[in-house]
PDB file of N, CA and C in Angstrom:
ATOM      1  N   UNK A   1      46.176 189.215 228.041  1.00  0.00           N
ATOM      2  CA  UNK A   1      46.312 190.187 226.988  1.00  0.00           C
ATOM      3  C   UNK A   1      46.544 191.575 227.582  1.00  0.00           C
ATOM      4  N   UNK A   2      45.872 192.274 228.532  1.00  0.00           N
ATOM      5  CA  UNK A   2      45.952 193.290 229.050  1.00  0.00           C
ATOM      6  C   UNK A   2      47.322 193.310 229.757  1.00  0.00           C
ATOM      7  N   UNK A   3      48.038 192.054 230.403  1.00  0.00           N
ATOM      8  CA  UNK A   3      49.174 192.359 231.066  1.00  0.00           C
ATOM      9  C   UNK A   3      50.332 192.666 230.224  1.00  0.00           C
ATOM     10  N   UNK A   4      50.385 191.928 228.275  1.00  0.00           N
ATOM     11  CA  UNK A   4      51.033 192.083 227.545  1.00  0.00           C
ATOM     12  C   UNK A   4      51.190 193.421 226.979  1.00  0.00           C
ATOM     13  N   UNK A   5      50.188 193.957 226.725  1.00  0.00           N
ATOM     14  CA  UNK A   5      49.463 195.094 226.316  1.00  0.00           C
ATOM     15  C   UNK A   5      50.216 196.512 226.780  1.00  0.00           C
ATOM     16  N   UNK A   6      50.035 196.376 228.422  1.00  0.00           N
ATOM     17  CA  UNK A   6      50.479 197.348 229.616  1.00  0.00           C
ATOM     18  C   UNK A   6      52.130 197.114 229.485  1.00  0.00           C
ATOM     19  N   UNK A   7      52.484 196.198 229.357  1.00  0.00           N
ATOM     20  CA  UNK A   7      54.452 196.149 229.038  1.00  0.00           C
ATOM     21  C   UNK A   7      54.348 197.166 227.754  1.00  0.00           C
ATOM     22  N   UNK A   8      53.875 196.644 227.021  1.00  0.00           N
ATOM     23  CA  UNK A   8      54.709 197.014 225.991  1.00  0.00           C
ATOM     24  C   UNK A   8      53.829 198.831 225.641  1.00  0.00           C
ATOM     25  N   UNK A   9      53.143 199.529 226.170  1.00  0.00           N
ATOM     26  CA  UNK A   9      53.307 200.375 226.447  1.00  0.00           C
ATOM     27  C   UNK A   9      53.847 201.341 227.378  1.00  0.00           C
ATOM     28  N   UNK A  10      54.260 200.538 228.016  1.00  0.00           N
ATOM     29  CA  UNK A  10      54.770 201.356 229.882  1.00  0.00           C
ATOM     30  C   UNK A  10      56.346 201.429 228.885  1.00  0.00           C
ATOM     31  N   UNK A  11      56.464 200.546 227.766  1.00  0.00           N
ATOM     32  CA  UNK A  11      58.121 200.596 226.968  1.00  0.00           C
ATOM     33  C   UNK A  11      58.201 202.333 226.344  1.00  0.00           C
ATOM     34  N   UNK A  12      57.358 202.980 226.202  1.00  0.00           N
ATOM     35  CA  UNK A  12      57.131 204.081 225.353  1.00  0.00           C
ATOM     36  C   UNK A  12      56.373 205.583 226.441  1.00  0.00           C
ATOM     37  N   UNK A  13      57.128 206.672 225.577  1.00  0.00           N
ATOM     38  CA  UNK A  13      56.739 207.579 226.342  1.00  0.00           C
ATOM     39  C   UNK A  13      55.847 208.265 225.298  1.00  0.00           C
ATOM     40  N   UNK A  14      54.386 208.395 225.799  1.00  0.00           N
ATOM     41  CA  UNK A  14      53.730 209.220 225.364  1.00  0.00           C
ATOM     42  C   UNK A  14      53.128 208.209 224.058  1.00  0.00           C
ATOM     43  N   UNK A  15      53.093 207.324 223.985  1.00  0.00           N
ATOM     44  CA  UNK A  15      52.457 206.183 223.460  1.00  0.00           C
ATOM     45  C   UNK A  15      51.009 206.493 223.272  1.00  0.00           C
ATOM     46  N   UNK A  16      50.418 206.352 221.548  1.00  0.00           N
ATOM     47  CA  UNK A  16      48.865 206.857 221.323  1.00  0.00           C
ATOM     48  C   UNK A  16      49.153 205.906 219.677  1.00  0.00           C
ATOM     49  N   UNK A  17      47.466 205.347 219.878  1.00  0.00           N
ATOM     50  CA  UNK A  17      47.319 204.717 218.602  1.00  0.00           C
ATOM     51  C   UNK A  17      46.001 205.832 218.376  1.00  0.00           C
ATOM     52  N   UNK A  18      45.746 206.208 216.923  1.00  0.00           N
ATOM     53  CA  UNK A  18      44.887 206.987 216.340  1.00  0.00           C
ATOM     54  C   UNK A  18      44.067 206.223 215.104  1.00  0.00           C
ATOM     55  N   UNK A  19      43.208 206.151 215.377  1.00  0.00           N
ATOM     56  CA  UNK A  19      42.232 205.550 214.089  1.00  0.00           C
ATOM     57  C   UNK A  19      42.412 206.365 213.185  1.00  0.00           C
ATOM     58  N   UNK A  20      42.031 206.074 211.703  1.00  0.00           N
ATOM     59  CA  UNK A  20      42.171 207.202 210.627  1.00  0.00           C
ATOM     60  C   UNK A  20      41.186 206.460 209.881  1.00  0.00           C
ATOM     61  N   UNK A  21      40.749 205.690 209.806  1.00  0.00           N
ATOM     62  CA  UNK A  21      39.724 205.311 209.264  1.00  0.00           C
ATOM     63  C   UNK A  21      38.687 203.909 209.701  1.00  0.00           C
ATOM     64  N   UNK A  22      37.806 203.814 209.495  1.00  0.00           N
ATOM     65  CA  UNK A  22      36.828 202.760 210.222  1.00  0.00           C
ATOM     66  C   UNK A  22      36.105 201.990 209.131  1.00  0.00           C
ATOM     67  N   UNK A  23      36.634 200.763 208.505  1.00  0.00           N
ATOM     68  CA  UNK A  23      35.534 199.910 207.336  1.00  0.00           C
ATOM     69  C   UNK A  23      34.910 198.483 207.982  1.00  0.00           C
ATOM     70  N   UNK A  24      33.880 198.556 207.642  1.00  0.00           N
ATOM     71  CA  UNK A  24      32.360 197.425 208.265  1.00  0.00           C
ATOM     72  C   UNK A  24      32.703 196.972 207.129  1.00  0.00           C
ATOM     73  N   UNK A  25      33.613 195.672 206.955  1.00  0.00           N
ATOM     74  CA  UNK A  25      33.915 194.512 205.823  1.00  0.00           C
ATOM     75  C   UNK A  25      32.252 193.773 206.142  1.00  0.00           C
ATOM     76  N   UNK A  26      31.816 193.534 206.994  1.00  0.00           N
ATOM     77  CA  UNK A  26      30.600 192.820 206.485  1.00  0.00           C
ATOM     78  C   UNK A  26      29.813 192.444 208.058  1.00  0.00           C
ATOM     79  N   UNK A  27      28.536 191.886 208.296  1.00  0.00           N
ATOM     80  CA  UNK A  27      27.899 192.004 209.473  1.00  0.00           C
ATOM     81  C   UNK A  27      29.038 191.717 210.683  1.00  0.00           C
ATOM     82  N   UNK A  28      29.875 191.295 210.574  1.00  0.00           N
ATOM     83  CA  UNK A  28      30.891 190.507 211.938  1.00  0.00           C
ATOM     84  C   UNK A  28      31.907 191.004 212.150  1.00  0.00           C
ATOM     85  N   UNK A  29      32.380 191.755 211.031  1.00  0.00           N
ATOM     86  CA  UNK A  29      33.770 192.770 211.049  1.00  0.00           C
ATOM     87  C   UNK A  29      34.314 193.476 210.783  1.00  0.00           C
ATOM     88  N   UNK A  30      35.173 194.907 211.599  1.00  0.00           N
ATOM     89  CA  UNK A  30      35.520 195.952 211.104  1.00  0.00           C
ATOM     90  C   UNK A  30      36.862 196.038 210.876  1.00  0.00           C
ATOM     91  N   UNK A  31      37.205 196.512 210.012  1.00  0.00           N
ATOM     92  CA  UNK A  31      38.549 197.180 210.132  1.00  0.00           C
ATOM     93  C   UNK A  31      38.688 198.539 210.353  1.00  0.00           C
ATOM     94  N   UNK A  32      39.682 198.853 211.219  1.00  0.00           N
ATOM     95  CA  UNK A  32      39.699 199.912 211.858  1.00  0.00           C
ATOM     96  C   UNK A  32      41.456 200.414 210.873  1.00  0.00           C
ATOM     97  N   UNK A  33      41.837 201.041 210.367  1.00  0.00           N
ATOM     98  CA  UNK A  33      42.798 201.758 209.858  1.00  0.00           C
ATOM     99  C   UNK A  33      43.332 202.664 211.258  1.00  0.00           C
ATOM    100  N   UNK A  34      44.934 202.482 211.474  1.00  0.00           N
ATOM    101  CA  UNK A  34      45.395 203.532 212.560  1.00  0.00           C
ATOM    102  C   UNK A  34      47.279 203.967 212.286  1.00  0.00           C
ATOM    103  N   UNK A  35      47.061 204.655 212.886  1.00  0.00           N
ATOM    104  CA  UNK A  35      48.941 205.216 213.236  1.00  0.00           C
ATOM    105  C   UNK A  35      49.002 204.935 215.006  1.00  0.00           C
ATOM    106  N   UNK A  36      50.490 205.190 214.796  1.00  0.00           N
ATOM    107  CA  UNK A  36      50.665 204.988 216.470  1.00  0.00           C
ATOM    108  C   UNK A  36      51.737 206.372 216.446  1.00  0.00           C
ATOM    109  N   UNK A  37      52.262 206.255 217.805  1.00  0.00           N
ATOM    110  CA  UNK A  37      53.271 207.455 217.783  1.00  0.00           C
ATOM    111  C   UNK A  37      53.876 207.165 218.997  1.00  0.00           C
ATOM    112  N   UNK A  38      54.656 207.678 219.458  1.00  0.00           N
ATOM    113  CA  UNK A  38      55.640 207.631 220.809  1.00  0.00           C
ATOM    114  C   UNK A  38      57.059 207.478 220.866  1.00  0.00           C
ATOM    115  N   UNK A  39      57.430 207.820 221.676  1.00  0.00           N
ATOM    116  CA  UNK A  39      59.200 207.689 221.655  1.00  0.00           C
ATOM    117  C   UNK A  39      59.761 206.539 223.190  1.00  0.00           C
ATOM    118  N   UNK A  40      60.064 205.887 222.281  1.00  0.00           N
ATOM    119  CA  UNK A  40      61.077 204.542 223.384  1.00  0.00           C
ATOM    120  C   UNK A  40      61.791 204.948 224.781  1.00  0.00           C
ATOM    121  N   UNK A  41      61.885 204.459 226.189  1.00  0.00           N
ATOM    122  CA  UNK A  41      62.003 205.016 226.967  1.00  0.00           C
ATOM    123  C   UNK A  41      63.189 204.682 227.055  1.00  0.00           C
ATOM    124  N   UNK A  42      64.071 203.340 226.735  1.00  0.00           N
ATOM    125  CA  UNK A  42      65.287 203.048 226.408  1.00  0.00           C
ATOM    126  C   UNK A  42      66.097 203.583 225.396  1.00  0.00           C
ATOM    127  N   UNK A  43      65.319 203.280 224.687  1.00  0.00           N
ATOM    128  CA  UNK A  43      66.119 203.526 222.930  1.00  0.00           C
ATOM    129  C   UNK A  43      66.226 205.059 222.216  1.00  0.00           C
ATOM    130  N   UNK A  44      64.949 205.911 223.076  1.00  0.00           N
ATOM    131  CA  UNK A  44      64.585 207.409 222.171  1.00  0.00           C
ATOM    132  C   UNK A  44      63.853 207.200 221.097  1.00  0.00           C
ATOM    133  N   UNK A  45      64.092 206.034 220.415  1.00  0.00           N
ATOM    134  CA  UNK A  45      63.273 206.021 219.190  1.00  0.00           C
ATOM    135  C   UNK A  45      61.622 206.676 218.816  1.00  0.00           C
ATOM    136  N   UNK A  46      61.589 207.170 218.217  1.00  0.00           N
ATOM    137  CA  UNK A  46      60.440 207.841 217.808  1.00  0.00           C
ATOM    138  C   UNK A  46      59.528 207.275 216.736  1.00  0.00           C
ATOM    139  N   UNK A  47      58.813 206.696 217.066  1.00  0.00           N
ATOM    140  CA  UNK A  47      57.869 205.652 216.792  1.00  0.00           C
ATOM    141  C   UNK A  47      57.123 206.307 215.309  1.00  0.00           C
ATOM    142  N   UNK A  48      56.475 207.654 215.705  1.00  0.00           N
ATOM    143  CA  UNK A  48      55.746 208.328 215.024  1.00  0.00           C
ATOM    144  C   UNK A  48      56.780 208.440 213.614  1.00  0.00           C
ATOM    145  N   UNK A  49      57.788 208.598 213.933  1.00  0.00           N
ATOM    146  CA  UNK A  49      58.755 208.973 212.265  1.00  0.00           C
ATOM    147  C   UNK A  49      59.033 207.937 211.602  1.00  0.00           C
ATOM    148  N   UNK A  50      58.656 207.020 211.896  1.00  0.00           N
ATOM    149  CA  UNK A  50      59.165 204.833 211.063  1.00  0.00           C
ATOM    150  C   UNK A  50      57.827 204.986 210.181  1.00  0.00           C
ATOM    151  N   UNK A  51      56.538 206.112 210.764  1.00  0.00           N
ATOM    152  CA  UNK A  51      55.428 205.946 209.849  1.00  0.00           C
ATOM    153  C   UNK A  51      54.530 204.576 210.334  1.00  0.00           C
ATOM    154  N   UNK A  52      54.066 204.554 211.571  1.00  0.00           N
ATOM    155  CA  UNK A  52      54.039 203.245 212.110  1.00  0.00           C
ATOM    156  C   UNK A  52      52.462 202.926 212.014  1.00  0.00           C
ATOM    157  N   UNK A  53      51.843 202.756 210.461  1.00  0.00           N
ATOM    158  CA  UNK A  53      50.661 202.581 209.838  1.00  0.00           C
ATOM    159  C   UNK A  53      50.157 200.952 210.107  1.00  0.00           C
ATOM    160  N   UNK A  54      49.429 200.690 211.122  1.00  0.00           N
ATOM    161  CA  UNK A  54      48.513 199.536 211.173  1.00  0.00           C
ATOM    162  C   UNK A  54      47.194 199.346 210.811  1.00  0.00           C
ATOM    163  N   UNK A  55      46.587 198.515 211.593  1.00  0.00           N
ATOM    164  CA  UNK A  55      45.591 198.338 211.229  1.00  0.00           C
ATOM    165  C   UNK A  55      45.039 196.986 211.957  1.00  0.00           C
ATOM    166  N   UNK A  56      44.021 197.022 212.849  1.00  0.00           N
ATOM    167  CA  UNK A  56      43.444 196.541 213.854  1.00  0.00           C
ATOM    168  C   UNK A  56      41.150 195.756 213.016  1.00  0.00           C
ATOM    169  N   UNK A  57      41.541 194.524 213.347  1.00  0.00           N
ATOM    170  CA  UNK A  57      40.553 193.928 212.814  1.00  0.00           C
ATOM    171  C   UNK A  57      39.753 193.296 213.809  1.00  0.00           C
ATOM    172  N   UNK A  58      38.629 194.029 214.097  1.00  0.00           N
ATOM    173  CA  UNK A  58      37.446 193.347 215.413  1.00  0.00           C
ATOM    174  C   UNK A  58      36.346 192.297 214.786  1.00  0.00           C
ATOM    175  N   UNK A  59      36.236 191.029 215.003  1.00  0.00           N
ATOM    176  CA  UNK A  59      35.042 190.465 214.690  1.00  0.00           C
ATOM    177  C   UNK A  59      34.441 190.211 215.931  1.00  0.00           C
ATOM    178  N   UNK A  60      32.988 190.802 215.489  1.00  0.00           N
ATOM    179  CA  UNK A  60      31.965 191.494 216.804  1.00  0.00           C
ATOM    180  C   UNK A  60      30.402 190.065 216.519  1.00  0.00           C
ATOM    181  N   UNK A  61      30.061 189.827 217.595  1.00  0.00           N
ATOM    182  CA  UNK A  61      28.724 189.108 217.478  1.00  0.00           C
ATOM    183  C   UNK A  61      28.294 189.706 218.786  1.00  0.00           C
ATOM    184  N   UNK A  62      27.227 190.189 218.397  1.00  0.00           N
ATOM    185  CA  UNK A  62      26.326 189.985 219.576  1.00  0.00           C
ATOM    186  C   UNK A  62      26.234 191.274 220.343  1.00  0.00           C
ATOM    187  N   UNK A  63      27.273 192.622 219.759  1.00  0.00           N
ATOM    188  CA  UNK A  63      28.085 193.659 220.469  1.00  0.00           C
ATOM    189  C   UNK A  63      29.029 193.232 221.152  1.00  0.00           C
ATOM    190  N   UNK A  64      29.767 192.001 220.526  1.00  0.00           N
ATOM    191  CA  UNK A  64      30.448 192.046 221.729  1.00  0.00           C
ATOM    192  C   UNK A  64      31.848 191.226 220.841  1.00  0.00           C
ATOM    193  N   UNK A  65      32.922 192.380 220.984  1.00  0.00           N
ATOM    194  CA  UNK A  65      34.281 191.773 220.192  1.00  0.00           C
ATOM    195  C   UNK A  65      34.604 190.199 220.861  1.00  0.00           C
ATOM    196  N   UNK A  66      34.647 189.120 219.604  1.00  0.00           N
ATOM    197  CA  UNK A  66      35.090 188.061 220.007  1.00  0.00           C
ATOM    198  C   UNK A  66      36.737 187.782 219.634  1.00  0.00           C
ATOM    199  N   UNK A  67      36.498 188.172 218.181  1.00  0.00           N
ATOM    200  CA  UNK A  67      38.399 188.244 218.165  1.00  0.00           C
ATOM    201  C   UNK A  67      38.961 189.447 217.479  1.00  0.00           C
ATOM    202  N   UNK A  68      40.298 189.802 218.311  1.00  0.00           N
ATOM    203  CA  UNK A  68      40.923 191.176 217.546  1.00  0.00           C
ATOM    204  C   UNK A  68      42.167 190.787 217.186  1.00  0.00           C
ATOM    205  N   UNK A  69      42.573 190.839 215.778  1.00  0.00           N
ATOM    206  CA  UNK A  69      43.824 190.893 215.065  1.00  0.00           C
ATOM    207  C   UNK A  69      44.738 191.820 214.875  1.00  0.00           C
ATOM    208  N   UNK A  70      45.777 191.993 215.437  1.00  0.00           N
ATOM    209  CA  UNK A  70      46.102 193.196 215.224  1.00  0.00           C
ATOM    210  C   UNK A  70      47.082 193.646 214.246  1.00  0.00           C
ATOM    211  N   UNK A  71      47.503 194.582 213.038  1.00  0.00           N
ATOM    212  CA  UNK A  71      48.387 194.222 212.527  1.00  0.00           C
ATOM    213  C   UNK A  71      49.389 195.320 212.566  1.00  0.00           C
ATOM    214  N   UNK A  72      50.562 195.239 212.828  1.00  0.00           N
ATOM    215  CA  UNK A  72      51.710 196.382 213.105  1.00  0.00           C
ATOM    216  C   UNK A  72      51.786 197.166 211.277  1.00  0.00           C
ATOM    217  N   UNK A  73      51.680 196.220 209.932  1.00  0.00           N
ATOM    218  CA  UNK A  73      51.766 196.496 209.339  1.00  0.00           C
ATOM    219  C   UNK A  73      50.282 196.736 208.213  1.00  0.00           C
ATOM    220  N   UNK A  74      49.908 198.002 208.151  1.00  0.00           N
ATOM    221  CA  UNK A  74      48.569 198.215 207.460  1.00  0.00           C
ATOM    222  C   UNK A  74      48.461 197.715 206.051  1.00  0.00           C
ATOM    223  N   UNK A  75      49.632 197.611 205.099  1.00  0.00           N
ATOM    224  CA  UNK A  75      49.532 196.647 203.769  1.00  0.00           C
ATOM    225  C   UNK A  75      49.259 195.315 203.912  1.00  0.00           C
ATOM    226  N   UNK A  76      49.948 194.800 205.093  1.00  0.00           N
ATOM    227  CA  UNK A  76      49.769 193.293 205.394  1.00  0.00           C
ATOM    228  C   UNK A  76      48.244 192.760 205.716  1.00  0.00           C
ATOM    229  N   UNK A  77      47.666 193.994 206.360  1.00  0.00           N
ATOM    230  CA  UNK A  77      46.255 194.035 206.522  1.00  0.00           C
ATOM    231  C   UNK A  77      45.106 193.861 205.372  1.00  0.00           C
ATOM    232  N   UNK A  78      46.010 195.083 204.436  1.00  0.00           N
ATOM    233  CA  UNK A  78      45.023 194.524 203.096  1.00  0.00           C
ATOM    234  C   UNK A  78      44.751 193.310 202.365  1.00  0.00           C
ATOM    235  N   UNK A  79      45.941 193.435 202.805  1.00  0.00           N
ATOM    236  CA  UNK A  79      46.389 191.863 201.648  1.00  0.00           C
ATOM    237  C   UNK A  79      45.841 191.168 202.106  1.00  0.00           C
ATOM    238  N   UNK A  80      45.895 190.139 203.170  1.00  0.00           N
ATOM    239  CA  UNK A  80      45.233 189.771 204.143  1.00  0.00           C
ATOM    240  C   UNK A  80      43.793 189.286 203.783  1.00  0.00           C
ATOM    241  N   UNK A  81      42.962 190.624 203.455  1.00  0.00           N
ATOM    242  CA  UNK A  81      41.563 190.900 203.641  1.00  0.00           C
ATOM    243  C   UNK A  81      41.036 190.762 202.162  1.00  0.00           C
ATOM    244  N   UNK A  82      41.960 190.861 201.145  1.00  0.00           N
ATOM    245  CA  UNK A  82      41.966 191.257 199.941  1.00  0.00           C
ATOM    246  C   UNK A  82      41.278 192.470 199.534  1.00  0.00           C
ATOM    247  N   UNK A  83      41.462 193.518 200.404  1.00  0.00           N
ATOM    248  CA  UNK A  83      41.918 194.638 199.705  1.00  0.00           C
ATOM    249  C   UNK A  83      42.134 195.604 199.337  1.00  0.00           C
ATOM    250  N   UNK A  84      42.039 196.848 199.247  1.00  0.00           N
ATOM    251  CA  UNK A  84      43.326 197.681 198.773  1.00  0.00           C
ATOM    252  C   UNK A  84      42.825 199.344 199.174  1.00  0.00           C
ATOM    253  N   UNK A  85      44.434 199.902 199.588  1.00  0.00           N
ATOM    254  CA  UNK A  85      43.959 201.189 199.948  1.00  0.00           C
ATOM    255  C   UNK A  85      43.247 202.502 199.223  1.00  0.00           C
TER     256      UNK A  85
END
């Protein structure tokens, strides 16, 4: 995961994901609400202007994250979870 992780940011210049919000769905899991931002080192593309709203889901036992979902798209997240911004 970390080697996948490190590609596909080393793809982007100036690459940052930002939380914007943090919800405890229930003892085992959070959803974390985020944006990302950066511009493509090939392409120029500017990440931050597509509006690039995710949303990242930790289920934790023990303190200790067992699985993280990640989702590029933050509606897909709701839905998902059932529910709503």
């Amino acid at each position: 995961m970390a080697a996948g992780f490190r590609d596909w940011v080393n793809a982007w210049h100036g690459y940052y994901t930002q939380a914007d919000e943090y919800r405890e769905l229930d003892a085992e899991r959070v959803l974390v609400l985020n944006h990302s931002g950066g511009r493509g080192r090939a392409s120029g593309l500017n990440l931050g202007a597509m509006q690039a709203e995710g949303a990242t889901l930790f289920h934790v036992r023990g303190g200790e994250v067992t699985r993280l979902v990640a989702y590029w798209d933050r509606q897909r997240a709701l839905a998902d979870l059932g529910l709503r911004e």
